[in-house]
PDB file of N, CA and C in Angstrom:
ATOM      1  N   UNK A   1      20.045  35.058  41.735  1.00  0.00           N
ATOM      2  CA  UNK A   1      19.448  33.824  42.224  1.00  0.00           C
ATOM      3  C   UNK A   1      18.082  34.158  42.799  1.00  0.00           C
ATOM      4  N   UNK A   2      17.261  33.569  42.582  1.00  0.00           N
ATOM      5  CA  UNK A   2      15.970  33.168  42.717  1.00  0.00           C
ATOM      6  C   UNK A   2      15.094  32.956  44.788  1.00  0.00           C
ATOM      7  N   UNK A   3      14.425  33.250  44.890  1.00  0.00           N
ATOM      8  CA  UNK A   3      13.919  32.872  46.344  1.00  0.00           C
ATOM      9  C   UNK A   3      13.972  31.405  46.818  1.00  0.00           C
ATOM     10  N   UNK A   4      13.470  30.888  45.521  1.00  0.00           N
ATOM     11  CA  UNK A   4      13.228  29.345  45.027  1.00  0.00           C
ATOM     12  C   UNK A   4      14.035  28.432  44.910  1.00  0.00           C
ATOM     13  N   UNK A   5      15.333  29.034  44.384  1.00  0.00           N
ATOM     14  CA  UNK A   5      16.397  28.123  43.900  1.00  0.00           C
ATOM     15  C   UNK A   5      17.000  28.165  45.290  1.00  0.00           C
ATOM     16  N   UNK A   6      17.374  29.570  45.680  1.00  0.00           N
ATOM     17  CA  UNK A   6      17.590  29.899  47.449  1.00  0.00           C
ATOM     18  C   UNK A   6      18.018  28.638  48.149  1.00  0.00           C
ATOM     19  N   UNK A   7      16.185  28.378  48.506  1.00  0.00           N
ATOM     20  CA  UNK A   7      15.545  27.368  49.346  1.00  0.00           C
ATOM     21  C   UNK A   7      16.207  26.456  48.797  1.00  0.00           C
ATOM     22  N   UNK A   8      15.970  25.958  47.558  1.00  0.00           N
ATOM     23  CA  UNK A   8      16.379  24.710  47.178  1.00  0.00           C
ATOM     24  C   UNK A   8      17.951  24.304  47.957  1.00  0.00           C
ATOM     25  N   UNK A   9      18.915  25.254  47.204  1.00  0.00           N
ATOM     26  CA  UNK A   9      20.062  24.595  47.870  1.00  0.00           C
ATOM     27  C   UNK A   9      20.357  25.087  49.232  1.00  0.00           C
ATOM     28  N   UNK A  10      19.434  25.368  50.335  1.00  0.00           N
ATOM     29  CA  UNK A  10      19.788  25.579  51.595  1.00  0.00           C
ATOM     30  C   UNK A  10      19.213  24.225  51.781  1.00  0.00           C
ATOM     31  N   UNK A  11      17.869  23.262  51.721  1.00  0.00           N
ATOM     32  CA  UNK A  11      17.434  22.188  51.722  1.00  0.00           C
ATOM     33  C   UNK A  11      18.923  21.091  51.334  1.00  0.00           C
ATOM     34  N   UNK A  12      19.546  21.080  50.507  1.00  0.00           N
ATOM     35  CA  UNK A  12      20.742  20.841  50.087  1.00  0.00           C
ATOM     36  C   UNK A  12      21.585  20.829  51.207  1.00  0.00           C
ATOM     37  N   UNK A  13      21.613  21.955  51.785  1.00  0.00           N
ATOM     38  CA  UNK A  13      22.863  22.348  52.611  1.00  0.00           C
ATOM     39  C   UNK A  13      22.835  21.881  53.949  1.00  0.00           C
ATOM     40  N   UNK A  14      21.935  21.980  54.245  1.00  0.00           N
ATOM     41  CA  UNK A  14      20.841  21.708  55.730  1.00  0.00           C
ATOM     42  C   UNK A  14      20.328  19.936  55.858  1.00  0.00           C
ATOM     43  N   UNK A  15      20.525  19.359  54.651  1.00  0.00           N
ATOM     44  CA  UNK A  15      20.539  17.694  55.138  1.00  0.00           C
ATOM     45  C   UNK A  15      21.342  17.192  55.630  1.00  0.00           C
ATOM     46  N   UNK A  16      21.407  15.959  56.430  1.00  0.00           N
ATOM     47  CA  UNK A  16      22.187  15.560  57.481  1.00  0.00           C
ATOM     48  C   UNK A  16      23.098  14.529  56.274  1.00  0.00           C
ATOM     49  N   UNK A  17      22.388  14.067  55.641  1.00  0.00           N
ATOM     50  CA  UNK A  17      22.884  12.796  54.061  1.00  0.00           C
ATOM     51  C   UNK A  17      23.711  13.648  53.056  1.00  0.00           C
ATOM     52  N   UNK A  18      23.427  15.064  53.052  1.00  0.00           N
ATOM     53  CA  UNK A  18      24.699  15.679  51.752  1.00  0.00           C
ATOM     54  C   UNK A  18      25.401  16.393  52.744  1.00  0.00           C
ATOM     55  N   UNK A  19      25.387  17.868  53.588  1.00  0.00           N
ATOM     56  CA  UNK A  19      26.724  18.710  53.726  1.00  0.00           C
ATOM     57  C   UNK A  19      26.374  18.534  55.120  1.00  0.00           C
ATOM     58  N   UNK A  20      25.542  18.865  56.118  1.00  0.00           N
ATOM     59  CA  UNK A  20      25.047  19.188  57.264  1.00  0.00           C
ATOM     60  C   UNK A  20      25.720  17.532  58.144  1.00  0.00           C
ATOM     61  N   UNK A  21      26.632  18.514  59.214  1.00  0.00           N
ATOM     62  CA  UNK A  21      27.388  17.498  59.857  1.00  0.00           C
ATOM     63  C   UNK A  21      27.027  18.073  61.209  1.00  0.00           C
ATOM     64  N   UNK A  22      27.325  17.313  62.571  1.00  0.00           N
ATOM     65  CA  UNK A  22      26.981  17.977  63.880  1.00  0.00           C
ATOM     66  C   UNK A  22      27.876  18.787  63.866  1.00  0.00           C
ATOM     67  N   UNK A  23      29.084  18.686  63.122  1.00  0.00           N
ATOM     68  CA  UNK A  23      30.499  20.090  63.373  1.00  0.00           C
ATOM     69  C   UNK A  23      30.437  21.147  62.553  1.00  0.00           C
ATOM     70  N   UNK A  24      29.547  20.860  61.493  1.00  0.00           N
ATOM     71  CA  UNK A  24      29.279  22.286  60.552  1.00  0.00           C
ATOM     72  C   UNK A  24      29.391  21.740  59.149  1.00  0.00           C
ATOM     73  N   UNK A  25      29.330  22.683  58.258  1.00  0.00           N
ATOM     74  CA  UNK A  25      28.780  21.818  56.731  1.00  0.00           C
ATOM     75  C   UNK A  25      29.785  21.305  56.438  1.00  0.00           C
ATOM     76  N   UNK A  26      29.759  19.902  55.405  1.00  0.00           N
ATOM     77  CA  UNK A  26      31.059  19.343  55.289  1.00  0.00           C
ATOM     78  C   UNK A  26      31.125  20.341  53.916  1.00  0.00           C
ATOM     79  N   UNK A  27      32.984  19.769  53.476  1.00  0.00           N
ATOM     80  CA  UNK A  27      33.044  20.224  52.498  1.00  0.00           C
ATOM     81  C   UNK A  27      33.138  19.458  50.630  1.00  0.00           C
ATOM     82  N   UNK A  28      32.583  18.082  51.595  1.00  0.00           N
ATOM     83  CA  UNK A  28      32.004  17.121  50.578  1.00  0.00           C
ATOM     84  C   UNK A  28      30.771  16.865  50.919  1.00  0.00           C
ATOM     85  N   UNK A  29      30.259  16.101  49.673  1.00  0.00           N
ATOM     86  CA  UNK A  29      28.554  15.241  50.461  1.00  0.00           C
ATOM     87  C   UNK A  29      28.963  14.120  50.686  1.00  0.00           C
ATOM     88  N   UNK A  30      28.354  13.883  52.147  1.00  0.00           N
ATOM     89  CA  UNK A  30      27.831  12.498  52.047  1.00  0.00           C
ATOM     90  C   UNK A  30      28.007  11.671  51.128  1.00  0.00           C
ATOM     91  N   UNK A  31      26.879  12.197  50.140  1.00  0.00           N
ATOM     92  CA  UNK A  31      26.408  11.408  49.046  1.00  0.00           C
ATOM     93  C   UNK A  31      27.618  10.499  48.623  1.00  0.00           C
ATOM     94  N   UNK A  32      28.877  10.725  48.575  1.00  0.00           N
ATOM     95  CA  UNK A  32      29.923  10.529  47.906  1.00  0.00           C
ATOM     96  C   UNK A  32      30.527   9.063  48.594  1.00  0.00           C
ATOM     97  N   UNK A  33      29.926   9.367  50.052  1.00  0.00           N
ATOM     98  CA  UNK A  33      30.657   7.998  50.730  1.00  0.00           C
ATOM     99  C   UNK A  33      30.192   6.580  50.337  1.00  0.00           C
ATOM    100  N   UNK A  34      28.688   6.674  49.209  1.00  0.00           N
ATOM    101  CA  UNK A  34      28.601   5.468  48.943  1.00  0.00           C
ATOM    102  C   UNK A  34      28.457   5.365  47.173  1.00  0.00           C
ATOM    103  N   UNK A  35      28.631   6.782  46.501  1.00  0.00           N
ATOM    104  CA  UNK A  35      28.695   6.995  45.244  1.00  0.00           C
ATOM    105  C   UNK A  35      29.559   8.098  45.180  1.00  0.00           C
ATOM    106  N   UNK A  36      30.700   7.429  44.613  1.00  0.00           N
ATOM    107  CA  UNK A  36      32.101   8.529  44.512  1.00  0.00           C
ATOM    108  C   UNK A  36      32.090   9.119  43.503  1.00  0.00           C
ATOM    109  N   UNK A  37      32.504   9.960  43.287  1.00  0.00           N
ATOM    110  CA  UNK A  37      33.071  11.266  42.142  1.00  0.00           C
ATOM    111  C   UNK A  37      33.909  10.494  41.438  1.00  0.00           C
ATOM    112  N   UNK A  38      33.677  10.097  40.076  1.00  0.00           N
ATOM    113  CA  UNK A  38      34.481   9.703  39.292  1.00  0.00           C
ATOM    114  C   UNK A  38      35.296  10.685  38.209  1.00  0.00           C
ATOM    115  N   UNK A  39      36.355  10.919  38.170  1.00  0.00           N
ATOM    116  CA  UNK A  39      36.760  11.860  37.261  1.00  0.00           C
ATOM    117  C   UNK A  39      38.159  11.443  36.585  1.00  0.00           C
ATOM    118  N   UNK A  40      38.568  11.853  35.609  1.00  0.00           N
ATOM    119  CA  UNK A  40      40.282  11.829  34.720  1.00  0.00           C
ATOM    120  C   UNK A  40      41.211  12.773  35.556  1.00  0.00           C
ATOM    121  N   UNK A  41      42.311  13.059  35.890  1.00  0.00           N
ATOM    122  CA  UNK A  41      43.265  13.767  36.911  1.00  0.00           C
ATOM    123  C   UNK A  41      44.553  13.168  36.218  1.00  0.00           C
ATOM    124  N   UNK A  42      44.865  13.894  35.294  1.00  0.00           N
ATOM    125  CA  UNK A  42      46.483  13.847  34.779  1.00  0.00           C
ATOM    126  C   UNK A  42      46.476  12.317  34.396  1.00  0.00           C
ATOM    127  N   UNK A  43      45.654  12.094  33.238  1.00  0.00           N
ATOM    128  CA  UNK A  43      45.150  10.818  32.185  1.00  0.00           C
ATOM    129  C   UNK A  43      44.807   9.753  32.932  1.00  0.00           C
ATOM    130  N   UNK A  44      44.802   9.657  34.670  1.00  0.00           N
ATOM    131  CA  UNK A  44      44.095   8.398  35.235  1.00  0.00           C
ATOM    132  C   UNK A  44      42.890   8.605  35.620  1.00  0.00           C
ATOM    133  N   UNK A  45      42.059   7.599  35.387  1.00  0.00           N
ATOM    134  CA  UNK A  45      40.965   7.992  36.203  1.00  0.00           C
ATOM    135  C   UNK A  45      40.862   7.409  37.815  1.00  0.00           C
ATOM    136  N   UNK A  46      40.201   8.547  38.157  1.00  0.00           N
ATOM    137  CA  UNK A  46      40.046   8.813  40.095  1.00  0.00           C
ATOM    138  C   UNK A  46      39.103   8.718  40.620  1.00  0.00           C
ATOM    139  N   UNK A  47      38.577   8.258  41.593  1.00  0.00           N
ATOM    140  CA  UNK A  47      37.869   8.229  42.414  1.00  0.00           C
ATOM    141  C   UNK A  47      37.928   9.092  43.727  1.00  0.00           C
ATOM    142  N   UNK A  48      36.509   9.878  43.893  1.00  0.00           N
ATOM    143  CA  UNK A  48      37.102  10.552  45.036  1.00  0.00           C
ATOM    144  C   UNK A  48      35.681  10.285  45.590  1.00  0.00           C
ATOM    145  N   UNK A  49      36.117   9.842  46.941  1.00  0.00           N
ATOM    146  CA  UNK A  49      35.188   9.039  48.347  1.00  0.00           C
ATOM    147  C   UNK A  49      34.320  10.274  49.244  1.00  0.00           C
ATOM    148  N   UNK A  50      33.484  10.214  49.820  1.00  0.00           N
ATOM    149  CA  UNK A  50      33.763  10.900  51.388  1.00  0.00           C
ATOM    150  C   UNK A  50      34.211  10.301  52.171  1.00  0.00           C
ATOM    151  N   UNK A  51      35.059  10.829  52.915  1.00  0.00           N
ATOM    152  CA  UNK A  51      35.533   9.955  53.940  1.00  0.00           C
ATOM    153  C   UNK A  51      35.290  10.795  55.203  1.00  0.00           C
ATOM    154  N   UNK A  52      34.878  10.402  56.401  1.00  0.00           N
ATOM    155  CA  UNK A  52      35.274  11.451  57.509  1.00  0.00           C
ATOM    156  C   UNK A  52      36.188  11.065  58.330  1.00  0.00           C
ATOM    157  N   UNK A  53      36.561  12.416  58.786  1.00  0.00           N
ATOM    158  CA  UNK A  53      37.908  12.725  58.995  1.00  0.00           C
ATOM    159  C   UNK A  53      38.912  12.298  58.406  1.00  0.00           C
ATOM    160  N   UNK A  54      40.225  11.756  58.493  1.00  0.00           N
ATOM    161  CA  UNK A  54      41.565  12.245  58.150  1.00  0.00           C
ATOM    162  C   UNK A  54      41.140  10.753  57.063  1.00  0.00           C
ATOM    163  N   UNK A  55      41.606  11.466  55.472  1.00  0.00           N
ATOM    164  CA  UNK A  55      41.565  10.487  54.251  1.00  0.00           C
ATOM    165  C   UNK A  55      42.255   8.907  54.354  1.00  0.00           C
ATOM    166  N   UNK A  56      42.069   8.196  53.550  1.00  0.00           N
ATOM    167  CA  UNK A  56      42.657   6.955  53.875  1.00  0.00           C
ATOM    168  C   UNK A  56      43.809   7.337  52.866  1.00  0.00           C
ATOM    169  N   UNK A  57      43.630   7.976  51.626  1.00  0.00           N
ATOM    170  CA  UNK A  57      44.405   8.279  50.416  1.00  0.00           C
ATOM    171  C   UNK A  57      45.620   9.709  50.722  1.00  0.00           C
ATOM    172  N   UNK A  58      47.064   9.666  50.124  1.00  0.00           N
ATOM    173  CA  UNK A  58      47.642  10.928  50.516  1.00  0.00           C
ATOM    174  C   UNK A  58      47.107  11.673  49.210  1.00  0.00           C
ATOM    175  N   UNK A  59      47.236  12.603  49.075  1.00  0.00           N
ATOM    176  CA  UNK A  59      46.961  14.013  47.793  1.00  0.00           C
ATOM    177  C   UNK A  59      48.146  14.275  47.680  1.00  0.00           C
ATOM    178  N   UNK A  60      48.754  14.588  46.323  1.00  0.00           N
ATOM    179  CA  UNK A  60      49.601  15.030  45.652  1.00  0.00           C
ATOM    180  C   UNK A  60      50.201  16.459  46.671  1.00  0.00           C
ATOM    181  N   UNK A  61      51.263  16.342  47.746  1.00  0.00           N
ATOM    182  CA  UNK A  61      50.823  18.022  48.195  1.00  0.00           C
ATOM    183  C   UNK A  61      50.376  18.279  49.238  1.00  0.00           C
ATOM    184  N   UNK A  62      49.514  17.175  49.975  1.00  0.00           N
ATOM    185  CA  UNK A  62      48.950  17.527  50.697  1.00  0.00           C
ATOM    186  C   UNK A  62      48.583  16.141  51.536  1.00  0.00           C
ATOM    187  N   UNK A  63      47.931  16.472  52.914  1.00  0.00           N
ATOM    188  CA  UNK A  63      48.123  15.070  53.662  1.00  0.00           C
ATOM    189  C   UNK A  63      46.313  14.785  53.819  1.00  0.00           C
ATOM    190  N   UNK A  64      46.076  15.424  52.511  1.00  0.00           N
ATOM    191  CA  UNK A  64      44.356  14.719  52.220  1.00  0.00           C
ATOM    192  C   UNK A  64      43.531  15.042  53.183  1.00  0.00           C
ATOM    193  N   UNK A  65      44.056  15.990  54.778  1.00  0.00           N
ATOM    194  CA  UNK A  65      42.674  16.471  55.696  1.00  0.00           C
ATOM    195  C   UNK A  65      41.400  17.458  55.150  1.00  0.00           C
ATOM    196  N   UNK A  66      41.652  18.011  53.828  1.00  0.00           N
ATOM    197  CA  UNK A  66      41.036  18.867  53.309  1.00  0.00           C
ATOM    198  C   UNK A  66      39.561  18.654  53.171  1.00  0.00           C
ATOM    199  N   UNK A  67      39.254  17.180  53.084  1.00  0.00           N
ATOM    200  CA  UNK A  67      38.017  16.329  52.451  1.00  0.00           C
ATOM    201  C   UNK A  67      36.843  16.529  53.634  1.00  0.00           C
ATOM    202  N   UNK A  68      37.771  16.772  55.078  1.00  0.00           N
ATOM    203  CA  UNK A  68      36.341  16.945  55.958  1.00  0.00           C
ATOM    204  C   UNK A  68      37.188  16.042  57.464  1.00  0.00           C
ATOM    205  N   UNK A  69      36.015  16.188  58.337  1.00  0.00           N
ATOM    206  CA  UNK A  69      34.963  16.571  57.620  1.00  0.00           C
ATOM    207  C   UNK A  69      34.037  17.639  57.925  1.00  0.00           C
ATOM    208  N   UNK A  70      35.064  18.797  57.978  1.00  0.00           N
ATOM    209  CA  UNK A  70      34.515  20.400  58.160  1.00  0.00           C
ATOM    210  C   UNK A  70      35.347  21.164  57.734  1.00  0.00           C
ATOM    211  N   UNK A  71      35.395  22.014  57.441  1.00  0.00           N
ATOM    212  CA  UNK A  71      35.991  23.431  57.065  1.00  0.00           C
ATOM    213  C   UNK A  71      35.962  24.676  57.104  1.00  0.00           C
ATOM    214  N   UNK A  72      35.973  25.077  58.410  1.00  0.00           N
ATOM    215  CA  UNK A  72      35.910  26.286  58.807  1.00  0.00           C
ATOM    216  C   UNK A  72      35.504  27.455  57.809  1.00  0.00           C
ATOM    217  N   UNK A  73      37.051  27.406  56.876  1.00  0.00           N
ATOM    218  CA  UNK A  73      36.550  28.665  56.165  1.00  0.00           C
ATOM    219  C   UNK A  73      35.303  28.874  55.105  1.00  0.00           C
ATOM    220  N   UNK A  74      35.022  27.108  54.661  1.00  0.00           N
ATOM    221  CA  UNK A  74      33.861  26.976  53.949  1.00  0.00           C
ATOM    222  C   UNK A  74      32.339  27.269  54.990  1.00  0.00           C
ATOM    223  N   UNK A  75      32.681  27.266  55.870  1.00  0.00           N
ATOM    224  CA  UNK A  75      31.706  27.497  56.744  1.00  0.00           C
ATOM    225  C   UNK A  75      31.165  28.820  56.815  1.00  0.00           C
ATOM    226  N   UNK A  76      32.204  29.394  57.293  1.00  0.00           N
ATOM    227  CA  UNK A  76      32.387  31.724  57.176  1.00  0.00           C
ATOM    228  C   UNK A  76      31.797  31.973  55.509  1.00  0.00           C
ATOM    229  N   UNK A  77      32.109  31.517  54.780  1.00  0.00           N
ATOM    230  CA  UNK A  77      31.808  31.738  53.691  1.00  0.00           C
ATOM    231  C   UNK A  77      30.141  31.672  53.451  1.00  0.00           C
ATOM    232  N   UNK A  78      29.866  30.264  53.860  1.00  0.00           N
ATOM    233  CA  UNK A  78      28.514  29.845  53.465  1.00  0.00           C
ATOM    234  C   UNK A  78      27.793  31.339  54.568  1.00  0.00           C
ATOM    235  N   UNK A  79      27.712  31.121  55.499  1.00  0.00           N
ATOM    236  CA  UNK A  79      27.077  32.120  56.595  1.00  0.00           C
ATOM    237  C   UNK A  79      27.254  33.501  55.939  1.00  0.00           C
ATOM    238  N   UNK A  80      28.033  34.318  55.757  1.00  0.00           N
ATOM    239  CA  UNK A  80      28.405  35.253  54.989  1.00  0.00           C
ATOM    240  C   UNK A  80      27.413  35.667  53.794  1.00  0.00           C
ATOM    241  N   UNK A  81      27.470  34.446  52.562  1.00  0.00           N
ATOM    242  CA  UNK A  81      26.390  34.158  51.389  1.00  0.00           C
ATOM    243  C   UNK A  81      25.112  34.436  51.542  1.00  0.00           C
ATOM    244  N   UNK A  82      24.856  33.591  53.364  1.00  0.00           N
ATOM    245  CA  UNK A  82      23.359  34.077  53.323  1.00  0.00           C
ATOM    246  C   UNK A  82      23.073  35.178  53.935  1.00  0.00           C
ATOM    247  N   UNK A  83      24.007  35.503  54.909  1.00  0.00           N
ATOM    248  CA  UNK A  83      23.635  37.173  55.541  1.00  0.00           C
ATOM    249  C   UNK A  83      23.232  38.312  53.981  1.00  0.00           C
ATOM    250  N   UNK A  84      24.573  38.002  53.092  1.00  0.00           N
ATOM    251  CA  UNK A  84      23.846  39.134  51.795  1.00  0.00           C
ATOM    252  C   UNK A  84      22.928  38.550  50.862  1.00  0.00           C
ATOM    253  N   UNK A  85      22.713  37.395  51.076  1.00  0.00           N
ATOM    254  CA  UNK A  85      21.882  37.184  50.191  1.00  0.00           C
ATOM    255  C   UNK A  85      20.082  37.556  50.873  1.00  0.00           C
ATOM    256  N   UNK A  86      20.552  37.681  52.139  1.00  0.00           N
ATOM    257  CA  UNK A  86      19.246  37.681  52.915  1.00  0.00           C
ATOM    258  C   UNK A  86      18.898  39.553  53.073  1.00  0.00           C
ATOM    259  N   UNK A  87      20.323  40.638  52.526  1.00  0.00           N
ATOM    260  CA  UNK A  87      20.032  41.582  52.296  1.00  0.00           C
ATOM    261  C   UNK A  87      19.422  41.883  51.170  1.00  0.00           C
ATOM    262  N   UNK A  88      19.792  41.074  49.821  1.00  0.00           N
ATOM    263  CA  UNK A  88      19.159  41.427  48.360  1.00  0.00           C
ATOM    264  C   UNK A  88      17.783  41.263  48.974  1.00  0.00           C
ATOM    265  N   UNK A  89      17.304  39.682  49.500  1.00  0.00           N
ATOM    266  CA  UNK A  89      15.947  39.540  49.368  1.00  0.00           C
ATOM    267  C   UNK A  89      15.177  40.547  50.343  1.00  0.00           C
ATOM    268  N   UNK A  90      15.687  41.678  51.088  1.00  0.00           N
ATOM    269  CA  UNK A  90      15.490  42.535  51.798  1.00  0.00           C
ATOM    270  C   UNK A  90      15.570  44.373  51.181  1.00  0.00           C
ATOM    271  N   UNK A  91      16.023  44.179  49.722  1.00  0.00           N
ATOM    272  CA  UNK A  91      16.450  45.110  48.856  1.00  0.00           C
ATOM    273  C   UNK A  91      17.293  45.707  49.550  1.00  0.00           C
ATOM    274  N   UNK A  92      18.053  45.838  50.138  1.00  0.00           N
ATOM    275  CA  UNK A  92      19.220  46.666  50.682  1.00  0.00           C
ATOM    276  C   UNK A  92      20.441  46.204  50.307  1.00  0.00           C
ATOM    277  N   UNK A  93      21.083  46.771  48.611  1.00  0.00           N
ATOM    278  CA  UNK A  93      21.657  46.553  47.895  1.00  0.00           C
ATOM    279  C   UNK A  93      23.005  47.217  48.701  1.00  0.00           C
ATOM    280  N   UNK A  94      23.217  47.435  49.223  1.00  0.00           N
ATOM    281  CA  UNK A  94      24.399  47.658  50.403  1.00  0.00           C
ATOM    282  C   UNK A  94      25.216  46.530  50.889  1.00  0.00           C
ATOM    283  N   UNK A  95      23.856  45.532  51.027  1.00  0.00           N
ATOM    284  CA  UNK A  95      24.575  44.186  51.829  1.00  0.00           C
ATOM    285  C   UNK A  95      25.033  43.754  50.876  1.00  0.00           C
ATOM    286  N   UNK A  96      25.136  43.523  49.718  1.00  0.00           N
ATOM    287  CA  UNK A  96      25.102  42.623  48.209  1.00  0.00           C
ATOM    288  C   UNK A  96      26.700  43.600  47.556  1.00  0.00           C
ATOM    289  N   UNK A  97      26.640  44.648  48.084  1.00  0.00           N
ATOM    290  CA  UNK A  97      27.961  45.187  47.440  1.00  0.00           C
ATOM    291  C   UNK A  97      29.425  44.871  48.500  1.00  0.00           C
ATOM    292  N   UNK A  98      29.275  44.883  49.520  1.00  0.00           N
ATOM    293  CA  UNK A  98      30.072  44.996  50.547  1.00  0.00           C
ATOM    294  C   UNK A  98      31.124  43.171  50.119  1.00  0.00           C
TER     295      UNK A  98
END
């Protein structure tokens, strides 16, 4: 990945309208709460919302808190991404293997 592209999706990540929440990045956008994800899911087609906090919809499995509107471990992850990614752009191919 690129310096450029980088930026791009930290700009992405860092808006308050797609992931950037006061509790930490969601793990949907925004975007979704007023243009949903339309998709097919076992021959129906679905709609999937943002919603924050606890879903209005249950999930197959699950009691639908997954949607946000934070996620810790997506959080460790993202932070993580940029610590090595901030070693490549530092050439210290150490951080990038670990």
């Amino acid at each position: 990945m690129s310096s450029e592209r980088f930026w791009d999706l930290m700009r992405k990540v860092l808006d308050p309208e797609e992931f950037l929440s006061s509790f930490g990045i969601r793990s949907l956008s925004r975007y979704h709460e007023k243009h949903p994800l339309e998709f097919e899911l076992k021959g129906e087609n679905t709609k999937l919302y943002y919603e924050p906090g606890e879903g209005c919809t249950l999930i197959e499995g699950s009691n639908s808190n997954w949607r946000g509107p934070i996620r810790a471990p997506l959080n460790l992850l993202l932070i993580d991404a940029i610590h090595r990614f901030g070693g490549y752009l530092r050439g210290d191919c150490l951080e990038m293997e670990g």
